[in-house]
N, C-alpha and C. Protein backbone atom coordinates (compact mmCIF):
# COMPACT_ATOMS: atom_id res chain seq x y z
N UNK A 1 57.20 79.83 175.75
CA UNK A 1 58.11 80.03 174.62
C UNK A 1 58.56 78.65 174.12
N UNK A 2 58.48 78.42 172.83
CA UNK A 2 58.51 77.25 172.33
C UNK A 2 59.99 76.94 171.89
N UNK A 3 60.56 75.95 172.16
CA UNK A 3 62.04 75.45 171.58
C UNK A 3 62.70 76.33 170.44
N UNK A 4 61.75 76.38 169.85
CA UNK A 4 62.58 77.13 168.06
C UNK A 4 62.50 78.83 168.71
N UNK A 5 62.04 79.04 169.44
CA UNK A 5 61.95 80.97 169.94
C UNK A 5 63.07 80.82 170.68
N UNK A 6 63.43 79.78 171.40
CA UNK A 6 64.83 79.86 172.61
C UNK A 6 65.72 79.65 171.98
N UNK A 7 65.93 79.13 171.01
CA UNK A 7 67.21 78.42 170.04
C UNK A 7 67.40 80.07 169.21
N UNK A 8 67.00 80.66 168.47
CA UNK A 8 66.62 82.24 168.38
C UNK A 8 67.18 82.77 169.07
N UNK A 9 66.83 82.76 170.22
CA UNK A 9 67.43 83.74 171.45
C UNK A 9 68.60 83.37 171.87
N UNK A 10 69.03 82.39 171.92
CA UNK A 10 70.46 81.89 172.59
C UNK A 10 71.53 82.17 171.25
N UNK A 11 71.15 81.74 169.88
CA UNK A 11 71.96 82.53 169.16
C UNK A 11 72.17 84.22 168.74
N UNK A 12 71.33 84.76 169.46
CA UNK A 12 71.16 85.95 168.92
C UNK A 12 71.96 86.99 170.13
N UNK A 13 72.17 85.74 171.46
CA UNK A 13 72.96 86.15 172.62
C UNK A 13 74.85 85.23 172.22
N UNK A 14 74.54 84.67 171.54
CA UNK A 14 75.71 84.49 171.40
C UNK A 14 76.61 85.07 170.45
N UNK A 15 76.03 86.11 169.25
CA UNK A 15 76.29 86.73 168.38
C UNK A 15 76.49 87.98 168.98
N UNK A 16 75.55 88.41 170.18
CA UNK A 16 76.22 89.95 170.50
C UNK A 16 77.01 89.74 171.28
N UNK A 17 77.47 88.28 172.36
CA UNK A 17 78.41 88.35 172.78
C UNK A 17 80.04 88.31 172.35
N UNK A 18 79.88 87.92 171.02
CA UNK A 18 80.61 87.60 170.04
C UNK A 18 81.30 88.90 169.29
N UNK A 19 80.65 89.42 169.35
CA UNK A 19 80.60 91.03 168.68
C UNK A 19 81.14 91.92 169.70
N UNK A 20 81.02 92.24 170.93
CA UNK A 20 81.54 92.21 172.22
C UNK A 20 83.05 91.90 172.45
N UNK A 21 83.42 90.84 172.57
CA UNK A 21 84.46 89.96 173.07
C UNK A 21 85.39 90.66 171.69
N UNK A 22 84.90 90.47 170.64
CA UNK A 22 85.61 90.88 169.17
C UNK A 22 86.17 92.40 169.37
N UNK A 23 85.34 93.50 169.78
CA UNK A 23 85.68 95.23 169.95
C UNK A 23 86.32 95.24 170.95
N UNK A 24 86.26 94.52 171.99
CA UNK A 24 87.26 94.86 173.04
C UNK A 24 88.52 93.90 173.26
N UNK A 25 88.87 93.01 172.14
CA UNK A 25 89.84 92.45 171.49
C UNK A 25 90.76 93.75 170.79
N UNK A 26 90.25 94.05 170.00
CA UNK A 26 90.61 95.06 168.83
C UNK A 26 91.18 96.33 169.95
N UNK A 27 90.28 96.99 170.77
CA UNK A 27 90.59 97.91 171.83
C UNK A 27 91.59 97.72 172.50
N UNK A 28 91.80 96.84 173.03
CA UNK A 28 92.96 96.78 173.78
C UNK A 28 94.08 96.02 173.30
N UNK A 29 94.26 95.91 172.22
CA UNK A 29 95.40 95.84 170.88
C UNK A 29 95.78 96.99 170.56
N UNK A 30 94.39 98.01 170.06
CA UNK A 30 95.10 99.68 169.90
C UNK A 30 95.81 99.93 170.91
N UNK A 31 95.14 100.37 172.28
CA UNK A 31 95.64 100.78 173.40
C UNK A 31 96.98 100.13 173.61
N UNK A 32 97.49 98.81 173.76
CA UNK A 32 98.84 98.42 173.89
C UNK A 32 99.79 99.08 172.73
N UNK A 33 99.60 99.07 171.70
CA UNK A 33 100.19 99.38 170.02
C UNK A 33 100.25 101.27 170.63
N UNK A 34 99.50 101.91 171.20
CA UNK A 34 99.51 103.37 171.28
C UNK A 34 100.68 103.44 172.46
N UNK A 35 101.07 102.78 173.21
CA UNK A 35 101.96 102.79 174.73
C UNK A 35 103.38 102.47 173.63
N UNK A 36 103.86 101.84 173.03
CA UNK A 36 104.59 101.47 172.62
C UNK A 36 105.45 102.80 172.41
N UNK A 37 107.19 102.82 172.90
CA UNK A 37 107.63 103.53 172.72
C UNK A 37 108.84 103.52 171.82
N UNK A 38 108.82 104.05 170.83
CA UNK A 38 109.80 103.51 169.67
C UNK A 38 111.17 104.61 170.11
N UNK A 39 112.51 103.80 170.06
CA UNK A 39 113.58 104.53 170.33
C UNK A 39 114.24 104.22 169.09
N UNK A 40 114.73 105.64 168.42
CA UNK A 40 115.49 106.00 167.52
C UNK A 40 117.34 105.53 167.69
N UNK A 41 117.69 105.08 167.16
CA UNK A 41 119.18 104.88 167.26
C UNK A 41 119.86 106.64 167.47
N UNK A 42 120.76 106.81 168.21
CA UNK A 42 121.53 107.92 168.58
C UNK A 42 121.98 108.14 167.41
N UNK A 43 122.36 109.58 166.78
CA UNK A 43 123.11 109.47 165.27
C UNK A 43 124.76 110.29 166.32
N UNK A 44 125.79 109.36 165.83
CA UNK A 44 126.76 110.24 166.42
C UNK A 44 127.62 111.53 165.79
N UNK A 45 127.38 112.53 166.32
CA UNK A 45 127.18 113.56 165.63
C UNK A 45 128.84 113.88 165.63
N UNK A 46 129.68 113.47 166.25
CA UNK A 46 131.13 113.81 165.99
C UNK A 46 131.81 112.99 165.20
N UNK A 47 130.98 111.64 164.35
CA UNK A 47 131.97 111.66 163.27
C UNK A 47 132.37 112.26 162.33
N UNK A 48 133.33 111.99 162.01
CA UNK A 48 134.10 112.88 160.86
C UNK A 48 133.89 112.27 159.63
N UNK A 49 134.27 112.98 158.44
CA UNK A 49 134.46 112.23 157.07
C UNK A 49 135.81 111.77 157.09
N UNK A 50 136.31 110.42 156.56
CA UNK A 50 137.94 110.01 156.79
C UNK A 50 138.64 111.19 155.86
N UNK A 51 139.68 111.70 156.05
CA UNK A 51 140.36 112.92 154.97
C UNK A 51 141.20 112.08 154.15
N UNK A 52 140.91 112.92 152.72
CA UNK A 52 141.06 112.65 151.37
C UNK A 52 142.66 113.09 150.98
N UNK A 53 143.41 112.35 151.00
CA UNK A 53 145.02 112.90 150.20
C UNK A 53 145.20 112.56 148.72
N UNK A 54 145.59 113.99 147.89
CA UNK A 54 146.15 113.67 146.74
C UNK A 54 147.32 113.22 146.56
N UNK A 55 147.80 112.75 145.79
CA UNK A 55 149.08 112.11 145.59
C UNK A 55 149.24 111.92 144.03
N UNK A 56 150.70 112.76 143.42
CA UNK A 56 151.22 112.66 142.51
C UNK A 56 152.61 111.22 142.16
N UNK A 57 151.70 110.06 140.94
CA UNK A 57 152.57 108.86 141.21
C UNK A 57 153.37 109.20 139.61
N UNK A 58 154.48 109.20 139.64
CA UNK A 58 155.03 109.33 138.06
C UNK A 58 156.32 108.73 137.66
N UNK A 59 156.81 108.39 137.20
CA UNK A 59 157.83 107.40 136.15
C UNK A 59 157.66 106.20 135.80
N UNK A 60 157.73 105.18 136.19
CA UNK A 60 158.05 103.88 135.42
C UNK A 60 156.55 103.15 136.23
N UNK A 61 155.50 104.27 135.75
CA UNK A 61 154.10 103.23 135.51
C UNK A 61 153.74 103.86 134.52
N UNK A 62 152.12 102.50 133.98
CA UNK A 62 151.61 102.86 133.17
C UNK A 62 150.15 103.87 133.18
N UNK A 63 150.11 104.47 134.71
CA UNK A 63 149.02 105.37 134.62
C UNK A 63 149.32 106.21 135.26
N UNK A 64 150.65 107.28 135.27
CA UNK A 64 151.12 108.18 135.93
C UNK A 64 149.70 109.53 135.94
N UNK A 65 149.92 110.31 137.55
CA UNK A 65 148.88 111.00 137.79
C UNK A 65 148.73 111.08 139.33
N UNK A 66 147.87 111.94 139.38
CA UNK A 66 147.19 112.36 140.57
C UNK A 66 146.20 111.66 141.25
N UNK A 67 146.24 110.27 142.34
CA UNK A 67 145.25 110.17 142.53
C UNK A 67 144.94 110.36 143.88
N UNK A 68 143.81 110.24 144.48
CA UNK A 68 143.14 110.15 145.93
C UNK A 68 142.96 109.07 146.24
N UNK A 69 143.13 108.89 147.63
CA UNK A 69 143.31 108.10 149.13
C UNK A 69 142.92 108.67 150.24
N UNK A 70 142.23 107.62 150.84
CA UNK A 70 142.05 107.94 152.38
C UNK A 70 143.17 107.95 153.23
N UNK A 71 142.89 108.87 154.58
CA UNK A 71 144.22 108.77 154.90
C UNK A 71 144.40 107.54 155.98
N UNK A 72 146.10 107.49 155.89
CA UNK A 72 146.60 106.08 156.51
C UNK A 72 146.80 105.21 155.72
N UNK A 73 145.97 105.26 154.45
CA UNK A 73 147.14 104.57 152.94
C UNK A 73 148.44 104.43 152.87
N UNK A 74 148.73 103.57 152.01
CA UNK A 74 150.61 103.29 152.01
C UNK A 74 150.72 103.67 150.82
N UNK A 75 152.19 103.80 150.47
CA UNK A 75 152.92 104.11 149.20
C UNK A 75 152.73 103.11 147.77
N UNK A 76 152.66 101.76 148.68
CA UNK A 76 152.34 100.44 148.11
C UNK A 76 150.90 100.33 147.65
N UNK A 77 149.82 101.42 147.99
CA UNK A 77 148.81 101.32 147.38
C UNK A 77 148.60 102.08 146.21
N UNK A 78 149.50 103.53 146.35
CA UNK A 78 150.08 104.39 145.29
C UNK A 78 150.59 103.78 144.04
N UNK A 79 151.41 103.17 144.27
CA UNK A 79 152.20 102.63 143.22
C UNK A 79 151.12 101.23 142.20
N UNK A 80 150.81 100.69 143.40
CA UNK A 80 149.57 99.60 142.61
C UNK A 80 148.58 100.19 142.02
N UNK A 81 147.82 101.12 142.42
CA UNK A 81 146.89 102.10 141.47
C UNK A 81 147.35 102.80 140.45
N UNK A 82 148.87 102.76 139.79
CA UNK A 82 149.22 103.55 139.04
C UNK A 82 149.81 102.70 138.13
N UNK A 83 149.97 101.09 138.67
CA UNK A 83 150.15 100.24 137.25
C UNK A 83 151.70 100.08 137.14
N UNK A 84 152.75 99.34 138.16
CA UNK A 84 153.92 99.33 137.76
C UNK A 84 154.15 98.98 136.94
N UNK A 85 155.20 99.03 135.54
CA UNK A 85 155.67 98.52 134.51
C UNK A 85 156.29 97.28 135.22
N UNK A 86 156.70 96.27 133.64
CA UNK A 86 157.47 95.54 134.23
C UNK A 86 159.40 95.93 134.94
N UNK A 87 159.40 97.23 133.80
CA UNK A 87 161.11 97.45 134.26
C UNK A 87 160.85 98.22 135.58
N UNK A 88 159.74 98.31 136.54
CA UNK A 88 159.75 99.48 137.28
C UNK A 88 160.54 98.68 138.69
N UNK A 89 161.32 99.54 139.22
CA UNK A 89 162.30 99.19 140.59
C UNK A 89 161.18 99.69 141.47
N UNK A 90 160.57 99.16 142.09
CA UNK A 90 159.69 98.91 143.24
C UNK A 90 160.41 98.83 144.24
N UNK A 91 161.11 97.86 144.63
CA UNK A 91 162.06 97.70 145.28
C UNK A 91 162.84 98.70 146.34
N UNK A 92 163.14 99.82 145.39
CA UNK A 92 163.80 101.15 145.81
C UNK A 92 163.00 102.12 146.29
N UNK A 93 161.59 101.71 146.57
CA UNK A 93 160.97 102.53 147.37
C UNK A 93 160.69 102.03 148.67
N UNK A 94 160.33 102.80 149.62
CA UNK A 94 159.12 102.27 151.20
C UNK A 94 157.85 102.01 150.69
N UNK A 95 157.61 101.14 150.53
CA UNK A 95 156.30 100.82 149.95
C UNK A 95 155.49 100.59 151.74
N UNK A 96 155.98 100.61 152.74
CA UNK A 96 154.97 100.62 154.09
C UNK A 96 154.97 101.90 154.37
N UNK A 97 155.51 103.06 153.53
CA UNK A 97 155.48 104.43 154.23
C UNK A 97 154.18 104.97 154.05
N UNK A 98 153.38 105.37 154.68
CA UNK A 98 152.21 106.08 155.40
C UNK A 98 152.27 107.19 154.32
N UNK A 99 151.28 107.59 153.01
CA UNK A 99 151.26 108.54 152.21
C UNK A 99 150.87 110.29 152.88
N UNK A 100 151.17 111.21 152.25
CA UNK A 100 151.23 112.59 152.83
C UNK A 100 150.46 112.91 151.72
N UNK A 101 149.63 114.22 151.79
CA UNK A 101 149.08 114.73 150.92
C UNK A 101 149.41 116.35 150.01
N UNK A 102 149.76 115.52 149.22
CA UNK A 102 150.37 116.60 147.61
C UNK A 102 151.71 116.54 147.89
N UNK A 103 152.16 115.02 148.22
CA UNK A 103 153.41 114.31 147.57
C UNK A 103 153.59 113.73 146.16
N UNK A 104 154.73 113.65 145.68
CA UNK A 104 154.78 113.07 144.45
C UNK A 104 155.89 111.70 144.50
N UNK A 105 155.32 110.87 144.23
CA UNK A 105 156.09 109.87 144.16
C UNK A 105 156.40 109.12 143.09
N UNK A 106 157.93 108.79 142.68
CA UNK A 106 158.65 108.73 141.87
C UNK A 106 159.18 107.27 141.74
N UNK A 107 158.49 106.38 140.93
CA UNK A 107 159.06 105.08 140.60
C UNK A 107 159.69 104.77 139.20
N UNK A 108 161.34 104.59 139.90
CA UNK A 108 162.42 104.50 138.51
C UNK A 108 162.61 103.20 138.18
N UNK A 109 162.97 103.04 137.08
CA UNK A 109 162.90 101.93 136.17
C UNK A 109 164.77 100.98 136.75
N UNK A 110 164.87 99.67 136.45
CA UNK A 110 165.91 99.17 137.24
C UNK A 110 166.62 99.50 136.52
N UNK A 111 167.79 100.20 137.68
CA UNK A 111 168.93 100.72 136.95
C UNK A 111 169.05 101.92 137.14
N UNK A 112 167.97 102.98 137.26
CA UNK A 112 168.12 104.44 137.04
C UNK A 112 168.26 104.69 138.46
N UNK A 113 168.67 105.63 138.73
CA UNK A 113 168.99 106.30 139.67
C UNK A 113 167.80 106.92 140.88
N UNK A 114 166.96 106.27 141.65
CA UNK A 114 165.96 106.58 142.02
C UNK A 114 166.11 108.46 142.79
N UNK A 115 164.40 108.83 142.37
CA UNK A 115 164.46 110.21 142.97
C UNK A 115 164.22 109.73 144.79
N UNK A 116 164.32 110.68 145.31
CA UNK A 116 163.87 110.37 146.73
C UNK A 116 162.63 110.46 146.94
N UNK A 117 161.70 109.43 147.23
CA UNK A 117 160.47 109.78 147.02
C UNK A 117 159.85 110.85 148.26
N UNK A 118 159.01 112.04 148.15
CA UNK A 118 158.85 112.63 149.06
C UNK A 118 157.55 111.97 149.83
N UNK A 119 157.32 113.10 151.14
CA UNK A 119 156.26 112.61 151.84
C UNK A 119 156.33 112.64 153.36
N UNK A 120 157.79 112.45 153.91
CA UNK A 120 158.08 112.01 155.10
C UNK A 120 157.82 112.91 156.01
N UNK A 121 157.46 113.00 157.27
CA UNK A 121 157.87 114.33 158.25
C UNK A 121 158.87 115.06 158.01
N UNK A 122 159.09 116.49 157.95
CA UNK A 122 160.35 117.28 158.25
C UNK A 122 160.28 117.80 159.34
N UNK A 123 161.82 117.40 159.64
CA UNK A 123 162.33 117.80 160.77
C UNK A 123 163.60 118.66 160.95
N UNK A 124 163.67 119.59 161.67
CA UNK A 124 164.84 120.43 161.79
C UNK A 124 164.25 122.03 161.16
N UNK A 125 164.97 122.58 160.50
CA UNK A 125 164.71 124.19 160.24
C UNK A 125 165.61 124.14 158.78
N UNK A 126 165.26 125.39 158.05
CA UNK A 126 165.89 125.56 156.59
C UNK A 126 167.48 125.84 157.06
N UNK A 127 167.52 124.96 155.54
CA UNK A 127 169.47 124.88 155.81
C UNK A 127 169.73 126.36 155.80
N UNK A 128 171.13 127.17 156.80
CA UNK A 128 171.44 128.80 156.70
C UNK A 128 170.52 128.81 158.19
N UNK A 129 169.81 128.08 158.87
CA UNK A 129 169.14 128.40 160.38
C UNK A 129 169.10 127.85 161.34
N UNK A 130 170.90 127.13 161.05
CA UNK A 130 171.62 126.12 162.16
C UNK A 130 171.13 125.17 162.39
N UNK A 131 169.79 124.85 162.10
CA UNK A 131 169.43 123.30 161.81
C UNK A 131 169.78 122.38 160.95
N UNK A 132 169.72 121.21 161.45
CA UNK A 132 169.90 120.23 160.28
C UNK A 132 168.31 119.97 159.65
N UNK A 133 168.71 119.52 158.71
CA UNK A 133 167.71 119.12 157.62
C UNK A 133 167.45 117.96 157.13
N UNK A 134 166.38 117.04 157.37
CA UNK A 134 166.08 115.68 157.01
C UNK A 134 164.84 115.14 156.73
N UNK A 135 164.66 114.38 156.13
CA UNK A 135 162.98 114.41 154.97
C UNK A 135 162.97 113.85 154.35
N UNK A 136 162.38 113.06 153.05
CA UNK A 136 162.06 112.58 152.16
C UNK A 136 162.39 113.13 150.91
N UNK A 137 162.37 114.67 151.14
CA UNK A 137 162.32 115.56 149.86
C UNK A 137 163.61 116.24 149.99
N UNK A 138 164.83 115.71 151.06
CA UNK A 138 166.10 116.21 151.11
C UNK A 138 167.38 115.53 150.45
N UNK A 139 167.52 115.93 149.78
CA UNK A 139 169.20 115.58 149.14
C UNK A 139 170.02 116.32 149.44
N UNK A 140 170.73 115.63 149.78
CA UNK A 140 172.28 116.57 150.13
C UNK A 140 172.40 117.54 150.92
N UNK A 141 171.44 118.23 152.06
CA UNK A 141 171.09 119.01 152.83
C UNK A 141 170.55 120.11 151.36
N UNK A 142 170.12 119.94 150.77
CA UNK A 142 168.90 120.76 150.34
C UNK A 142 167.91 120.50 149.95
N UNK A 143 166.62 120.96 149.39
CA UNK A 143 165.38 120.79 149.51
C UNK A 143 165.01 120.25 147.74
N UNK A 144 164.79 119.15 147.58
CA UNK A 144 164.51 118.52 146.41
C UNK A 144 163.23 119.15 145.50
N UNK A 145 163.54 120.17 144.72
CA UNK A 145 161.54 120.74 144.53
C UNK A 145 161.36 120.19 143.76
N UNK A 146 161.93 118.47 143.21
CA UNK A 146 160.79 117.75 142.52
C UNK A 146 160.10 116.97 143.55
N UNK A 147 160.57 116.63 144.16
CA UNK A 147 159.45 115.55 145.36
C UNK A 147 159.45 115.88 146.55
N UNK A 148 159.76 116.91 146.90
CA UNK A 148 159.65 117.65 148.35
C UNK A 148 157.81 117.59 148.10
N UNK A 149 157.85 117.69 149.74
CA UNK A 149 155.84 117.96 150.05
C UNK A 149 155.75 119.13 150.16
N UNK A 150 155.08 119.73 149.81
CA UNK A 150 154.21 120.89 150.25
C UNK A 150 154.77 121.44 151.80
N UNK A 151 154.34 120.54 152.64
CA UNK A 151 155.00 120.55 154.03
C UNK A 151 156.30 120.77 153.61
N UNK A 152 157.25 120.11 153.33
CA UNK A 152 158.88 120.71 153.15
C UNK A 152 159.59 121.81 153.05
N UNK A 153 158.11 122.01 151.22
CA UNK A 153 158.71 123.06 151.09
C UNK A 153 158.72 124.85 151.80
N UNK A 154 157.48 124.31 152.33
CA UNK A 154 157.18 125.67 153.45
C UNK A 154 158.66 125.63 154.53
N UNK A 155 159.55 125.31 154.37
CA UNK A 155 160.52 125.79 155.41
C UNK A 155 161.36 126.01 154.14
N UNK A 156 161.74 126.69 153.41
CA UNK A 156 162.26 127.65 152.61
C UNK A 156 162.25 128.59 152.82
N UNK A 157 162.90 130.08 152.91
CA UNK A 157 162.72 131.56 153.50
C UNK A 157 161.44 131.79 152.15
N UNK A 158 160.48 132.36 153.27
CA UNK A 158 159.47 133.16 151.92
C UNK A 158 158.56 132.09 150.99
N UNK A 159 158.34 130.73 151.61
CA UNK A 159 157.54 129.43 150.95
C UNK A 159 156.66 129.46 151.95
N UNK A 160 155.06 130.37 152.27
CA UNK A 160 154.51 129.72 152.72
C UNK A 160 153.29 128.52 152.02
N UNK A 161 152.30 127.91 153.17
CA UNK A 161 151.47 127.32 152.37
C UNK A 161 151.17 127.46 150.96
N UNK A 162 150.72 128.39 150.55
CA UNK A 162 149.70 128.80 149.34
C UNK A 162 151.15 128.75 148.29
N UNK A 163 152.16 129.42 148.35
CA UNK A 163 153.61 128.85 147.52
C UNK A 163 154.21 127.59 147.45
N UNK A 164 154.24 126.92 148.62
CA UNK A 164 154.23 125.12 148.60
C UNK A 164 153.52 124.60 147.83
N UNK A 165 152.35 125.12 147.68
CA UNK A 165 151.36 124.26 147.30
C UNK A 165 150.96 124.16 146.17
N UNK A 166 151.34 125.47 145.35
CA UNK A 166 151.14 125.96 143.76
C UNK A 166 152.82 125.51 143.23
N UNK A 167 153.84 125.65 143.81
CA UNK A 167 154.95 124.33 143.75
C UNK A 167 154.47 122.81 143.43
N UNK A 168 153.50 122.21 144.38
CA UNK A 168 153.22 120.75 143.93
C UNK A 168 152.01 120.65 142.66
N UNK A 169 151.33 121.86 142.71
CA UNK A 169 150.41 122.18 141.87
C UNK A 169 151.27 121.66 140.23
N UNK A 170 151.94 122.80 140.11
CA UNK A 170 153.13 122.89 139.13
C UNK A 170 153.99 121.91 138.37
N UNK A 171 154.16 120.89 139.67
CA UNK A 171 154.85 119.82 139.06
C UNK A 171 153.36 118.72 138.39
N UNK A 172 152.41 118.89 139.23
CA UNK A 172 151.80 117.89 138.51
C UNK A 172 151.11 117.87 137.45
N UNK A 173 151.28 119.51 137.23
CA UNK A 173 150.53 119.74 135.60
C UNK A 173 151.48 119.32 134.69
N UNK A 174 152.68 120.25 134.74
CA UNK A 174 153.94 120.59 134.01
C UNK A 174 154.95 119.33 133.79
N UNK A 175 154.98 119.00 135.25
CA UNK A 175 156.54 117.67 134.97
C UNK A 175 157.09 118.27 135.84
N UNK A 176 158.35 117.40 136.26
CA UNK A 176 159.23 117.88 137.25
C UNK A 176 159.76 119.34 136.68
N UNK A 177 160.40 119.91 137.48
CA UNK A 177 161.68 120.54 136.92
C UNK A 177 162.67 120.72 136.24
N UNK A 178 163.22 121.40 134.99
CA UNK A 178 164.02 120.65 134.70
C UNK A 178 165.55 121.39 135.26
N UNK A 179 165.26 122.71 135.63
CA UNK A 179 166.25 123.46 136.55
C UNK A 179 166.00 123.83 137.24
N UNK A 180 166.60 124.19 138.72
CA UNK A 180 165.88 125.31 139.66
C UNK A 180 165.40 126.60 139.73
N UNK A 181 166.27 127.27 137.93
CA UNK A 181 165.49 128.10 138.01
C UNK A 181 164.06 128.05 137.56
N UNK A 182 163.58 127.30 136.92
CA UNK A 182 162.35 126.90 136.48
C UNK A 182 161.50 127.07 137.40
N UNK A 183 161.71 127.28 139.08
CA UNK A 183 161.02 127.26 139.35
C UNK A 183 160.45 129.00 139.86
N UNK A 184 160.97 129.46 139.14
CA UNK A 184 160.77 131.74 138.89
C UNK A 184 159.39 130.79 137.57
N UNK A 185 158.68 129.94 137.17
CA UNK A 185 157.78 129.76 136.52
C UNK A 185 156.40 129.41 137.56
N UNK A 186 156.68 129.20 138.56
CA UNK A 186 155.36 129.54 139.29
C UNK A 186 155.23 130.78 139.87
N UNK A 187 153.84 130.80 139.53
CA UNK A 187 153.30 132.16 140.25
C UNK A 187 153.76 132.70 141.56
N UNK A 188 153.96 133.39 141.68
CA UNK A 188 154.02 134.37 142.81
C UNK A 188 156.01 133.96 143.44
N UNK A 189 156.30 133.67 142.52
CA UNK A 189 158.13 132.91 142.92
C UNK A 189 158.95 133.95 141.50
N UNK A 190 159.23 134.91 142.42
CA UNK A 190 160.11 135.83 141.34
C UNK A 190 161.53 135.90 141.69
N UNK A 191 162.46 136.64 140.96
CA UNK A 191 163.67 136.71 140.75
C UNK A 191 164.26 136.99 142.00
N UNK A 192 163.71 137.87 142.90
CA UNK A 192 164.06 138.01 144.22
C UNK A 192 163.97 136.96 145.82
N UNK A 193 162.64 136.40 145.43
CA UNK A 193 162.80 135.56 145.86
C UNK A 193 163.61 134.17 145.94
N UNK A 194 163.96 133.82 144.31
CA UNK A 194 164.28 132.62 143.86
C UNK A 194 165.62 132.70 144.53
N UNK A 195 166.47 134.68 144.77
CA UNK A 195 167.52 134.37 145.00
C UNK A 195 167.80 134.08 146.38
N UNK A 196 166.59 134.15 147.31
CA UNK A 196 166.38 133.99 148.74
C UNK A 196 167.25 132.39 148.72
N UNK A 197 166.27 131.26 147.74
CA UNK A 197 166.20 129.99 147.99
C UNK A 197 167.21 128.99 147.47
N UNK A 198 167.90 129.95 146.31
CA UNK A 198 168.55 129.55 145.03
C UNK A 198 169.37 128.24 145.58
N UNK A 199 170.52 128.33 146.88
CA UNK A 199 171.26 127.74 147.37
C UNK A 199 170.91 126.88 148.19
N UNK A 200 169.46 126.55 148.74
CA UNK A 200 169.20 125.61 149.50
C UNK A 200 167.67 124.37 148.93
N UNK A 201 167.92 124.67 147.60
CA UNK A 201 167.05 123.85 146.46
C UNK A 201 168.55 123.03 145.87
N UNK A 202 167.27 121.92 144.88
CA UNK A 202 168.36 120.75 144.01
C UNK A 202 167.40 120.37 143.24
N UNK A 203 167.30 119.79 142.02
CA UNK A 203 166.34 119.08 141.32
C UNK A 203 166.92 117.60 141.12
């Protein structure tokens, strides 16, 4: 076999070894890439959505209304989303108080006579059931139904939820109150009832 037939042959062995070395490169790249075990992140299935509070902001701003907050918001974020005027008494509110949902809060202009802004825990039992009475939405040991909460007002004889709540409904379409009896103008609050409450309301 002559030089140029071996030179032939030695490349023609180095090309299938080449070809070789190359597929079982590739092979055992799949095979590692197929072992591979991919772990999914855990999804945690008990979070919650944060809960949404409405809140009625009205007097001495310039975008009085209803808006939403997450909860654990302050009063001070209420009032800044609603645009204090310049005459507005800020001042005369808790602006660190912790907002409640389907409160209305009431920022008076300096000088006026601030409402009590509602919102707060109630505590005690309806005035007439030997409890005392104290809240946000209380004046004078009675129940304020312009800024009382929803919560408040359910300790009235005959206010449950769904009547509290068409109460805060009421004010935020309508406007405050302008008497207590005004409030025989929400649904399901008639003459008999009103006279249940007559004495332990105030506007």
């Amino acid at each position: 076999m002559n030089r140029r037939a071996q030179a032939v042959l030695l490349l023609l062995a180095a090309a299938l070894l080449f070809a070789g070395g190359y597929r079982y490169a590739n092979w055992v790249a799949a095979r590692a890439a197929a072992e591979v075990t991919v772990i999914e992140p855990k999804k945690q299935e008990d979070e919650q959505p944060a809960k949404r509070l409405a809140v009625h902001v009205a007097g001495a701003v310039s975008r009085p209304g209803v808006y939403f907050f997450d909860e654990g918001c302050r009063v001070n974020d209420a009032v800044r989303e609603a645009q204090p005027l310049p005459d507005a008494d800020v001042d005369s509110l808790n602006l660190a108080r912790r907002l409640v949902d389907g409160e209305r809060i009431y920022v008076p202009k300096v000088g006026e006579a601030p409402e009590t802004a509602a919102g707060a825990a109630f505590s005690g039992t309806a005035a007439g059931s030997g409890g005392a009475l104290s809240g946000a939405g209380i004046a004078g040991g009675k129940i304020n139904i312009n800024t009382a909460s929803a919560a408040e007002l359910e300790n009235l004889p005959g206010i449950g939820p769904t009547l509290a709540q068409r109460i805060v409904d009421y004010r935020s379409t309508h406007g405050p109150f302008k008497t207590p009896e005004d409030l025989m103008n929400v649904s399901g609050i008639g003459t008999g009832r009103f006279e249940q409450i007559k004495d332990l309301i105030t506007i």
